[in-house]
PDB file of N, CA and C in Angstrom:
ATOM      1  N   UNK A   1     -12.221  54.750  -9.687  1.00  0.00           N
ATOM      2  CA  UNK A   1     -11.087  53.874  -9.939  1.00  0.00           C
ATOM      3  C   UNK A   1     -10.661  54.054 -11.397  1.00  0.00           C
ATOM      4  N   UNK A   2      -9.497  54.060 -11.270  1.00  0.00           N
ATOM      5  CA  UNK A   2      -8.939  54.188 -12.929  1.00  0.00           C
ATOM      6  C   UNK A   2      -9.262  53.221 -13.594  1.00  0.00           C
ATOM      7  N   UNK A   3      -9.257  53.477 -15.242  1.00  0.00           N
ATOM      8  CA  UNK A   3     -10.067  52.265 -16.173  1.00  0.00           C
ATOM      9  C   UNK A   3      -8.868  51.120 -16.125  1.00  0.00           C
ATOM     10  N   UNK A   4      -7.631  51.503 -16.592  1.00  0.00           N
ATOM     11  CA  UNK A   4      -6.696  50.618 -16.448  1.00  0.00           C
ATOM     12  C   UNK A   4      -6.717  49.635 -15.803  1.00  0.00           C
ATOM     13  N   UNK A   5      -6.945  50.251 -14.072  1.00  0.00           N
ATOM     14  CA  UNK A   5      -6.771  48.994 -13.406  1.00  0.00           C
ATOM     15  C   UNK A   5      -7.581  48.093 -13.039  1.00  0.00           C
ATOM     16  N   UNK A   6      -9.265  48.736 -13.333  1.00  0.00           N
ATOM     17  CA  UNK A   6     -10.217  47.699 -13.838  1.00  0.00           C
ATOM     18  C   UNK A   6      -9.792  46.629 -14.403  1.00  0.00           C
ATOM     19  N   UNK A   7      -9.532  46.780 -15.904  1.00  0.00           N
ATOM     20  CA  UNK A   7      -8.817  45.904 -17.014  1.00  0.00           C
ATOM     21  C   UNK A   7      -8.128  45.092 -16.378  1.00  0.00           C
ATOM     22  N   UNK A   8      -6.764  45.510 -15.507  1.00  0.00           N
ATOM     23  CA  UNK A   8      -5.714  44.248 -14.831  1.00  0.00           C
ATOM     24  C   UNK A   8      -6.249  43.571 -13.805  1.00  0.00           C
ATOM     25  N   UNK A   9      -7.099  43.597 -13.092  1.00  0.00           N
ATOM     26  CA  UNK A   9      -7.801  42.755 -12.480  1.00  0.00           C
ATOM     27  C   UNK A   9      -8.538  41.585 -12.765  1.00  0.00           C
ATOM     28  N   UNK A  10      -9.901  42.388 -14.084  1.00  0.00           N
ATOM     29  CA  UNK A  10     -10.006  41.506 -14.442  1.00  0.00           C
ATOM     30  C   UNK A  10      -9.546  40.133 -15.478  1.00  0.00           C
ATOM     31  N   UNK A  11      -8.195  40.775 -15.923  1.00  0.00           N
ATOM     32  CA  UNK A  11      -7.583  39.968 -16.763  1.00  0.00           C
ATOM     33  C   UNK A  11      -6.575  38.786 -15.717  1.00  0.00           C
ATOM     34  N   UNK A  12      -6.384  39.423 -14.551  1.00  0.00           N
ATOM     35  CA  UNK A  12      -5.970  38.121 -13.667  1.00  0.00           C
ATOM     36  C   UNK A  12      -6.767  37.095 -13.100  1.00  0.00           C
ATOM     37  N   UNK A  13      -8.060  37.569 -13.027  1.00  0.00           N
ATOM     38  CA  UNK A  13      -9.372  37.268 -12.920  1.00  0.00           C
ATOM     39  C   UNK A  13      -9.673  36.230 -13.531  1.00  0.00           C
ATOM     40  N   UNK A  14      -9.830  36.227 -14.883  1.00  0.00           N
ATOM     41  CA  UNK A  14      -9.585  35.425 -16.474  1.00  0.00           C
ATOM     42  C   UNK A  14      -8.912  34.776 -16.564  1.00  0.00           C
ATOM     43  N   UNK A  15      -7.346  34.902 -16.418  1.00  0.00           N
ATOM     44  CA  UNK A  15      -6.191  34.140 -16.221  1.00  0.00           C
ATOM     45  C   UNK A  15      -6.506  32.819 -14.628  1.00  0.00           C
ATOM     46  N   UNK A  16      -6.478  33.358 -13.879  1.00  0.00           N
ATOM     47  CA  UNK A  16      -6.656  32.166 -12.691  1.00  0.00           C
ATOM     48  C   UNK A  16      -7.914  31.093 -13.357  1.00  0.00           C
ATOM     49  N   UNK A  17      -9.293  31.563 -13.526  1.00  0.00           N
ATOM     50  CA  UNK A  17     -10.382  30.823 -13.405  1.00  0.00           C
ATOM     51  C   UNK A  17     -10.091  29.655 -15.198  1.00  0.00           C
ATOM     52  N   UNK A  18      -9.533  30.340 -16.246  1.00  0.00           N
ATOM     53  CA  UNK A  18      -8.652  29.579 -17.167  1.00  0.00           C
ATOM     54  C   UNK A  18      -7.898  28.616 -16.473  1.00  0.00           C
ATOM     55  N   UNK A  19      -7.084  29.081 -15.864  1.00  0.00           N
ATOM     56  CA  UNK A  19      -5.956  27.949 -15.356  1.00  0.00           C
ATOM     57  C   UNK A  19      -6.325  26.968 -14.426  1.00  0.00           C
ATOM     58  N   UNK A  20      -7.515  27.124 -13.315  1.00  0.00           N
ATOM     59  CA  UNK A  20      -8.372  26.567 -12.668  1.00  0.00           C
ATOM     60  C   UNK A  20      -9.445  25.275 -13.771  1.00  0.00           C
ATOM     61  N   UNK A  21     -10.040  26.036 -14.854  1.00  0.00           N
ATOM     62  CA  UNK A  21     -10.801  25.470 -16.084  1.00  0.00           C
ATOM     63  C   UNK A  21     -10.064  24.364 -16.242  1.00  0.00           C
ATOM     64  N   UNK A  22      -8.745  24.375 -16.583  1.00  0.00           N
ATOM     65  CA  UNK A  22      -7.425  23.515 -17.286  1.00  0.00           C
ATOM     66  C   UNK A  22      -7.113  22.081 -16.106  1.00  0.00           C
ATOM     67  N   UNK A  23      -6.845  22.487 -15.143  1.00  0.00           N
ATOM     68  CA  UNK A  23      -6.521  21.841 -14.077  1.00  0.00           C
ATOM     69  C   UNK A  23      -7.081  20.725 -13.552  1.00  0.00           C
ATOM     70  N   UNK A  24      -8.669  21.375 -13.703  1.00  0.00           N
ATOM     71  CA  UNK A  24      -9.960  20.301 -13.346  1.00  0.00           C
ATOM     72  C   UNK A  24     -10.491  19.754 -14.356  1.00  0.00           C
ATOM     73  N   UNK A  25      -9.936  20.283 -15.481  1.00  0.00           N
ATOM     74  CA  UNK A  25     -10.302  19.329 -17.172  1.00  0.00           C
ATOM     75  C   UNK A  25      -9.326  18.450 -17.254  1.00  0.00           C
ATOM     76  N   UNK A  26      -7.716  18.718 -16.143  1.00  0.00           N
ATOM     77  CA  UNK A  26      -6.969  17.303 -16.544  1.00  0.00           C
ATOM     78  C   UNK A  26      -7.077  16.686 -15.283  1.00  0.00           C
ATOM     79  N   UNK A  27      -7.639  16.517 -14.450  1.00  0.00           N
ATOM     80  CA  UNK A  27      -7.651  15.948 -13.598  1.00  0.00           C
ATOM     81  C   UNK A  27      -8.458  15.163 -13.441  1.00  0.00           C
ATOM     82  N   UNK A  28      -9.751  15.811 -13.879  1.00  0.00           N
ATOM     83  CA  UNK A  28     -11.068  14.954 -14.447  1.00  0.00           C
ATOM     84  C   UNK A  28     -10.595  13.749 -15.346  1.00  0.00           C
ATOM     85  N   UNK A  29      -9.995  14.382 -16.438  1.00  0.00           N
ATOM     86  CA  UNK A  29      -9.565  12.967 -17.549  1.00  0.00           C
ATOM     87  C   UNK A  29      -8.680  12.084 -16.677  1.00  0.00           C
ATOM     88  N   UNK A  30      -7.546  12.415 -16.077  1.00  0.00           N
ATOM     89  CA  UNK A  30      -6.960  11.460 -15.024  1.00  0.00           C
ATOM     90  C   UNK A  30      -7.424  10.548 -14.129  1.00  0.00           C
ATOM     91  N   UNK A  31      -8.752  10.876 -13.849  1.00  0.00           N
ATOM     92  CA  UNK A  31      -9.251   9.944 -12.794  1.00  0.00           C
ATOM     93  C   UNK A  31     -10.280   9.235 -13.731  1.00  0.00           C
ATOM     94  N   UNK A  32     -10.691  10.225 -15.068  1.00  0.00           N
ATOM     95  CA  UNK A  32     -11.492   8.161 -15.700  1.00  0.00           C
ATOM     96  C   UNK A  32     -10.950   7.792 -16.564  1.00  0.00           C
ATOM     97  N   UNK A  33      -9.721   8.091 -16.876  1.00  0.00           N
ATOM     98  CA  UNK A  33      -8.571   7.123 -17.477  1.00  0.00           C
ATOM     99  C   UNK A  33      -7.832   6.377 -16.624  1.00  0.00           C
ATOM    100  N   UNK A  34      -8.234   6.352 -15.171  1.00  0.00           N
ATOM    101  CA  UNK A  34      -7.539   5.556 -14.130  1.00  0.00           C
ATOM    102  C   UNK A  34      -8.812   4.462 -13.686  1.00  0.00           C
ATOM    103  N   UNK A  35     -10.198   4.893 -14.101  1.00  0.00           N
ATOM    104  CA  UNK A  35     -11.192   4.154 -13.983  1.00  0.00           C
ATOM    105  C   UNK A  35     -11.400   3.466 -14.767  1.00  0.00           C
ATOM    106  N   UNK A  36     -11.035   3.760 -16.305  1.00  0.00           N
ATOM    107  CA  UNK A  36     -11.743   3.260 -17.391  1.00  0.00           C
ATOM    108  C   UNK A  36     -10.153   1.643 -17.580  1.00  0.00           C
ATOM    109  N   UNK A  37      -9.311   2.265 -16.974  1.00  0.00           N
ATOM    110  CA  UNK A  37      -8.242   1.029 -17.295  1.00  0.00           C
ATOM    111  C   UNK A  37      -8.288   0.194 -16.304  1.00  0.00           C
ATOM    112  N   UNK A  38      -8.785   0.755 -14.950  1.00  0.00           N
ATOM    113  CA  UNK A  38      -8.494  -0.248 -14.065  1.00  0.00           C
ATOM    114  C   UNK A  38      -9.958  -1.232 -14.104  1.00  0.00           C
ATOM    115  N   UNK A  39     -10.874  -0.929 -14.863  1.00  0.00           N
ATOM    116  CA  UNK A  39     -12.014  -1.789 -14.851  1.00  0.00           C
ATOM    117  C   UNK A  39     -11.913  -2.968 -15.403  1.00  0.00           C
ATOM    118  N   UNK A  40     -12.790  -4.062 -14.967  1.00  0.00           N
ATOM    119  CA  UNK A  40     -12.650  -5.332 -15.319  1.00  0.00           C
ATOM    120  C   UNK A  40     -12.436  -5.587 -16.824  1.00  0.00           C
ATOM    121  N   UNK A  41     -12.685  -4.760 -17.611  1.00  0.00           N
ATOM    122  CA  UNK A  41     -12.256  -5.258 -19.347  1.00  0.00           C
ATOM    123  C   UNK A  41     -11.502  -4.937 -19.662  1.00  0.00           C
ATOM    124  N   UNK A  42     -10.779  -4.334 -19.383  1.00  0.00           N
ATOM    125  CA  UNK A  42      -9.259  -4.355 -19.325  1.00  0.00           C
ATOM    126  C   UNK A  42      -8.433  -4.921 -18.989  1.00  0.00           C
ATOM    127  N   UNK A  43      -8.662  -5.335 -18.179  1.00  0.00           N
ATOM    128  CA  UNK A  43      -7.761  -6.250 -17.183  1.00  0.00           C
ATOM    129  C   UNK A  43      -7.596  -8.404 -17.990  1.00  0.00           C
ATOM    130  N   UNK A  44      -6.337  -8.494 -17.984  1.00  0.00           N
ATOM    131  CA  UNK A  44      -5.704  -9.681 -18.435  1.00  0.00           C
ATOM    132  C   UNK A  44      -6.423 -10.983 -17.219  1.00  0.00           C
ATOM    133  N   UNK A  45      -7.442 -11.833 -17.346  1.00  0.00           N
ATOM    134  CA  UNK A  45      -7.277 -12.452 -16.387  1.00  0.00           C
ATOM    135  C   UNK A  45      -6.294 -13.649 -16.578  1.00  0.00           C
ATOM    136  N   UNK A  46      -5.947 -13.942 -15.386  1.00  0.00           N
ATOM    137  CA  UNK A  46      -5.006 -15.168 -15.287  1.00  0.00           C
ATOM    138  C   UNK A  46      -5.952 -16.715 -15.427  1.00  0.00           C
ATOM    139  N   UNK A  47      -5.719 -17.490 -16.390  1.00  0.00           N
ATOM    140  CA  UNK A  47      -6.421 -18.432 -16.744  1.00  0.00           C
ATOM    141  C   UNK A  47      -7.051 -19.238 -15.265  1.00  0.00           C
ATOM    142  N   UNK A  48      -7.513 -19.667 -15.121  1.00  0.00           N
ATOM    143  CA  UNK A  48      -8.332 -20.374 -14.170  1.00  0.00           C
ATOM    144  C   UNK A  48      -7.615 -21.939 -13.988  1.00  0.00           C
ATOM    145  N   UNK A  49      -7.189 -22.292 -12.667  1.00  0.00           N
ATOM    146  CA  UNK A  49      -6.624 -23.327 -12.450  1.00  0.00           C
ATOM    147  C   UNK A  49      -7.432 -24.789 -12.362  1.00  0.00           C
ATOM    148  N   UNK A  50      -7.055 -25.880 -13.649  1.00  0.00           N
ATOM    149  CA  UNK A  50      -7.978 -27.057 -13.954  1.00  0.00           C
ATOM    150  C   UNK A  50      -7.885 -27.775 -12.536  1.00  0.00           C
ATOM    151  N   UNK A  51      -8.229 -28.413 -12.465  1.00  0.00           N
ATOM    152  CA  UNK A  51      -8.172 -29.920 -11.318  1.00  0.00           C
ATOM    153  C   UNK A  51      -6.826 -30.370 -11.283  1.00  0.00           C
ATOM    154  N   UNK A  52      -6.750 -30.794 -13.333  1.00  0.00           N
ATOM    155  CA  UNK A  52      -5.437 -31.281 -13.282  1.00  0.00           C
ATOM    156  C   UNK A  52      -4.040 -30.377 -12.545  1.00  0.00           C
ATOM    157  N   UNK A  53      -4.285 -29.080 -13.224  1.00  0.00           N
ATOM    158  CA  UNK A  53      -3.143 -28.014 -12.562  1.00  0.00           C
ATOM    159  C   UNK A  53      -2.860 -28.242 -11.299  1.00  0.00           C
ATOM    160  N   UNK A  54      -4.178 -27.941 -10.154  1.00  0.00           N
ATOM    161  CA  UNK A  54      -3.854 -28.207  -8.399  1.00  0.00           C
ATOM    162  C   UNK A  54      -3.783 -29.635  -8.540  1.00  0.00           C
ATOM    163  N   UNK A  55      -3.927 -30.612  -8.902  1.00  0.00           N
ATOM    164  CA  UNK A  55      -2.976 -31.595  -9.014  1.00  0.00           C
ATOM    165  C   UNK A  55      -1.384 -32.229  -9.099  1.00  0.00           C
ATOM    166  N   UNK A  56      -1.213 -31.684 -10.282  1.00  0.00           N
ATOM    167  CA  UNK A  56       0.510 -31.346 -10.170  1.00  0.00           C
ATOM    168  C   UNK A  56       1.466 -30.408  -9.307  1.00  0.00           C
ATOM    169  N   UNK A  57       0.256 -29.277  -9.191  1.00  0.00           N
ATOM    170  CA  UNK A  57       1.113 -28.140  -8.017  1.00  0.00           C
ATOM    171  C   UNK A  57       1.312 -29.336  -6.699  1.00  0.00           C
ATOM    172  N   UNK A  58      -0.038 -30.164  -6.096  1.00  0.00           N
ATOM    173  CA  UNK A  58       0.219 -30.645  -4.814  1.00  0.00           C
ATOM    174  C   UNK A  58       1.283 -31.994  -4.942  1.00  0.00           C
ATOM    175  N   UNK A  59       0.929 -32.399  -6.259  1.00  0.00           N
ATOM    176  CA  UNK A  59       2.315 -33.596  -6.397  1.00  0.00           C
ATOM    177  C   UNK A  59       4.096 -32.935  -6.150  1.00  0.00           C
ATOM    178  N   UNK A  60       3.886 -31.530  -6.877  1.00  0.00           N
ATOM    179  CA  UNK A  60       4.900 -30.917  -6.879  1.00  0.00           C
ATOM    180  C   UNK A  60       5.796 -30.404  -5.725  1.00  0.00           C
ATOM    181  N   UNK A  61       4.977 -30.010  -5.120  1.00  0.00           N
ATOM    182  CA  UNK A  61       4.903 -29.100  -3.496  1.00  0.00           C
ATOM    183  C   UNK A  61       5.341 -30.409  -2.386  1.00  0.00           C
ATOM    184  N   UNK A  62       4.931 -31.860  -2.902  1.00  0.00           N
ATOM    185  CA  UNK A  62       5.371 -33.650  -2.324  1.00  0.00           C
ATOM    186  C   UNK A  62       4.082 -33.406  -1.180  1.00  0.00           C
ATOM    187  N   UNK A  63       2.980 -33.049  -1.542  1.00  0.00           N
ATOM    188  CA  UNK A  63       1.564 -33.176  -0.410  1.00  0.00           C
ATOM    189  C   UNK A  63       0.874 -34.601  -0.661  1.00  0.00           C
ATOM    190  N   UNK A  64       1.108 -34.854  -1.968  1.00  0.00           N
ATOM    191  CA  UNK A  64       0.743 -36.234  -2.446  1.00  0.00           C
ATOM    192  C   UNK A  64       1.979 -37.099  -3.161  1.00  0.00           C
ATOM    193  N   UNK A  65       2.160 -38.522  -2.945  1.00  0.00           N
ATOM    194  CA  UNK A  65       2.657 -39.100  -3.667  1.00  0.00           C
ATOM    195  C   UNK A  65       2.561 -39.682  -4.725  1.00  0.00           C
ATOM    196  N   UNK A  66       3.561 -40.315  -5.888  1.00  0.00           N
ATOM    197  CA  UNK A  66       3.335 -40.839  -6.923  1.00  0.00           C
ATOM    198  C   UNK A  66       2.101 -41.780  -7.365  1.00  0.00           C
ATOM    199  N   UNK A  67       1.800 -42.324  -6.558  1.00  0.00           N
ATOM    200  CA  UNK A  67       0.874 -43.214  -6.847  1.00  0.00           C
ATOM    201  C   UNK A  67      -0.456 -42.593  -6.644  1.00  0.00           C
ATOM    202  N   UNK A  68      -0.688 -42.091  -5.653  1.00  0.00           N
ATOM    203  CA  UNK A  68      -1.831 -40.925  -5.675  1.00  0.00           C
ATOM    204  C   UNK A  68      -1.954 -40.191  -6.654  1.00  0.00           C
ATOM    205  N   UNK A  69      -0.856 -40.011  -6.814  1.00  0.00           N
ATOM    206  CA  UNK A  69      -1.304 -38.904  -8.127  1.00  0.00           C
ATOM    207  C   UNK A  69      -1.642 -39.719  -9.278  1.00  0.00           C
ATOM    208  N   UNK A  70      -0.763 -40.304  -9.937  1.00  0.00           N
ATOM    209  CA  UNK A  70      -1.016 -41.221 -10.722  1.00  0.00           C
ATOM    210  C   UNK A  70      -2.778 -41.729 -10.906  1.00  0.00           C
ATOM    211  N   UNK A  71      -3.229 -42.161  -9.860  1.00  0.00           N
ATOM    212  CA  UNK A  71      -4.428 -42.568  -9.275  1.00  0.00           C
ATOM    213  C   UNK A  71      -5.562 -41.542  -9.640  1.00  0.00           C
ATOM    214  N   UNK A  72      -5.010 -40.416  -9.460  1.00  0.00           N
ATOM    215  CA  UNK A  72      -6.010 -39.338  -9.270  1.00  0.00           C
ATOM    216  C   UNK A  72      -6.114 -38.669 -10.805  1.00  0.00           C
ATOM    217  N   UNK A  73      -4.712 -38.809 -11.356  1.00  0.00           N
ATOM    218  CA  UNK A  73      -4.663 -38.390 -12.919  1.00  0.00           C
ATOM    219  C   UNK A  73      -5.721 -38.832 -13.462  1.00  0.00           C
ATOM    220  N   UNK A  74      -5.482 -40.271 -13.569  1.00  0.00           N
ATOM    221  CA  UNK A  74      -6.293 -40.987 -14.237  1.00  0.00           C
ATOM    222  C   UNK A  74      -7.667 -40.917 -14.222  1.00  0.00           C
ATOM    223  N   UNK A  75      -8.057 -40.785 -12.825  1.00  0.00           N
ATOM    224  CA  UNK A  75      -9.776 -40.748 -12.427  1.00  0.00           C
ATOM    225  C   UNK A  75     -10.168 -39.411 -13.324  1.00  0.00           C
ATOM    226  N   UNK A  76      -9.180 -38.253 -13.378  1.00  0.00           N
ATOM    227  CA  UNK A  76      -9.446 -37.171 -14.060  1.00  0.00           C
ATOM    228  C   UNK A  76      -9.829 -37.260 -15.435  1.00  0.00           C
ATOM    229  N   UNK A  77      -9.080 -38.482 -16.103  1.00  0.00           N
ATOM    230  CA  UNK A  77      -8.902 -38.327 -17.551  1.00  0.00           C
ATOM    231  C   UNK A  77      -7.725 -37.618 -17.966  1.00  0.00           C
ATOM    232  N   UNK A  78      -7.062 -37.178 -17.511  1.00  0.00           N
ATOM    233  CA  UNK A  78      -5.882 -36.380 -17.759  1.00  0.00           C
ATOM    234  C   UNK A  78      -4.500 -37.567 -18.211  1.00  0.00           C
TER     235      UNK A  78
END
């Protein structure tokens, strides 16, 4: 076989398994930069709803009336 075309072979050879190297080095970082953000310390939690809060939501929503609520405020301390 001619030397030449040794050489172009293996330089496509080189070229693919490079571009292969590249591909799975960004793909790799893509998936634990999709792990590392979507994990719990990252993440914003939404404050936690008091007594008082589902209180006003159900006064709000009319599941309870004024005086109930009123009633129930109070027992809260709120």
């Amino acid at each position: 076989m001619p030397e030449h075309l040794s050489e172009y072979g293996s330089g496509w050879g080189a070229a693919i398994s490079m571009m292969l190297f590249w591909l799975l080095l960004i793909a790799a970082s893509v998936l634990l930069g999709k792990f590392i953000w979507s994990s719990s310390i990252f993440q914003v939690h939404e404050h936690e709803k008091t007594a008082l809060d589902i209180l006003k939501e159900r006064y709000a929503r009319g599941e309870i009336g004024r005086d109930e609520f009123t009633q129930k405020k109070r027992d809260l301390g709120g």
